[in-house]
Protein backbone atom coordinates (compact mmCIF):
# COMPACT_ATOMS: atom_id res chain seq x y z
CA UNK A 1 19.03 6.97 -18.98
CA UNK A 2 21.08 6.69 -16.17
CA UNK A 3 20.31 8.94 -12.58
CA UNK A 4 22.47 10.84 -10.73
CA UNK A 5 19.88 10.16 -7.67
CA UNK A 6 18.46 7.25 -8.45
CA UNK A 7 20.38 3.40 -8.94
CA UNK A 8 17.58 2.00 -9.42
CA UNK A 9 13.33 0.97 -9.34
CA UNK A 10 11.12 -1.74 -9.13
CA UNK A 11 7.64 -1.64 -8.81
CA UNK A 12 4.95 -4.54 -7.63
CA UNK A 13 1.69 -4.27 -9.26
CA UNK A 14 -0.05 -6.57 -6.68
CA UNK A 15 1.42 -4.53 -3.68
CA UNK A 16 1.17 -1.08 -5.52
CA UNK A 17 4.48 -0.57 -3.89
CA UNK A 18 7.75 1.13 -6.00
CA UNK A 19 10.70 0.27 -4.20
CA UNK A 20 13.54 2.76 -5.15
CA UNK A 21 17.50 2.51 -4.78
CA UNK A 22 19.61 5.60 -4.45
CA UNK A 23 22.99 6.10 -5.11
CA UNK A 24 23.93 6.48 -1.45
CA UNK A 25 22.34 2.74 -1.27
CA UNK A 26 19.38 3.99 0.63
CA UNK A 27 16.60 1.89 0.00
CA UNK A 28 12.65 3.07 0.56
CA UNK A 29 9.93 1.34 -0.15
CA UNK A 30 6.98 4.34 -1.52
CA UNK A 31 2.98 2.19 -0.91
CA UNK A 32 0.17 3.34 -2.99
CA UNK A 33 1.59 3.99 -5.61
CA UNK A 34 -1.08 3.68 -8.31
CA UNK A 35 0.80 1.74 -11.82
CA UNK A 36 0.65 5.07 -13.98
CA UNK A 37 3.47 6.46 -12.03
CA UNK A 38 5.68 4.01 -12.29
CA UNK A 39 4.55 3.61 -16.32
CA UNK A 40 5.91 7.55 -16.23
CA UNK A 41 9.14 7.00 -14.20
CA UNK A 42 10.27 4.05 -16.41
CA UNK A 43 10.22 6.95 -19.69
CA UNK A 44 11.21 10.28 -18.31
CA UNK A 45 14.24 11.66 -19.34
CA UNK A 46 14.90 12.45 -15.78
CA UNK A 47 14.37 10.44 -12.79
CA UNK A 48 15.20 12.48 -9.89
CA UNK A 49 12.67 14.70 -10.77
CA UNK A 50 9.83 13.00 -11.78
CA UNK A 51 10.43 11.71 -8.12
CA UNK A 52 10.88 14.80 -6.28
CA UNK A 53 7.60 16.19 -8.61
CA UNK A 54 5.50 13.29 -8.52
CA UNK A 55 6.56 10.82 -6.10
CA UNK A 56 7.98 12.41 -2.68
CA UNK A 57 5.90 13.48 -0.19
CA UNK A 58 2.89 12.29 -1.79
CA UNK A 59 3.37 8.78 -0.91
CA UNK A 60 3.63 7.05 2.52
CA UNK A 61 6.98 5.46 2.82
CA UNK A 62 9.41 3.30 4.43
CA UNK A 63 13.16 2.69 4.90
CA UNK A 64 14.48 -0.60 4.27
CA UNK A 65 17.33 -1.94 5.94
């Protein structure tokens, strides 16, 4: 289902890092992430929260140029 917040995802298992795409085109780059949450994000009905719930501010992050 499409977001409203979120373009898009991608997550690398060997890195444990989910890279996510707004719609503004921000990029950020989330490390630690452990492979469950990114199992979750792919299913739920809603995106932009299961990231503001589960993923922001419990995840050091980056911004990518």
């Amino acid at each position: 289902m499409p977001s409203s917040v979120i373009a898009s995802f991608t997550y690398n298992p060997d890195t444990l890092v989910l890279r996510i795409t707004f719609v503004s085109g921000l990029i950020y780059a989330y490390y630690d992430v452990p492979p469950v949450i990114y199992e979750e994000m792919k299913h739920v009905k809603s995106k932009g929260t299961y990231f503001n719930r589960r993923v922001k501010g419990h995840y050091r992050f980056k911004r990518k140029l």
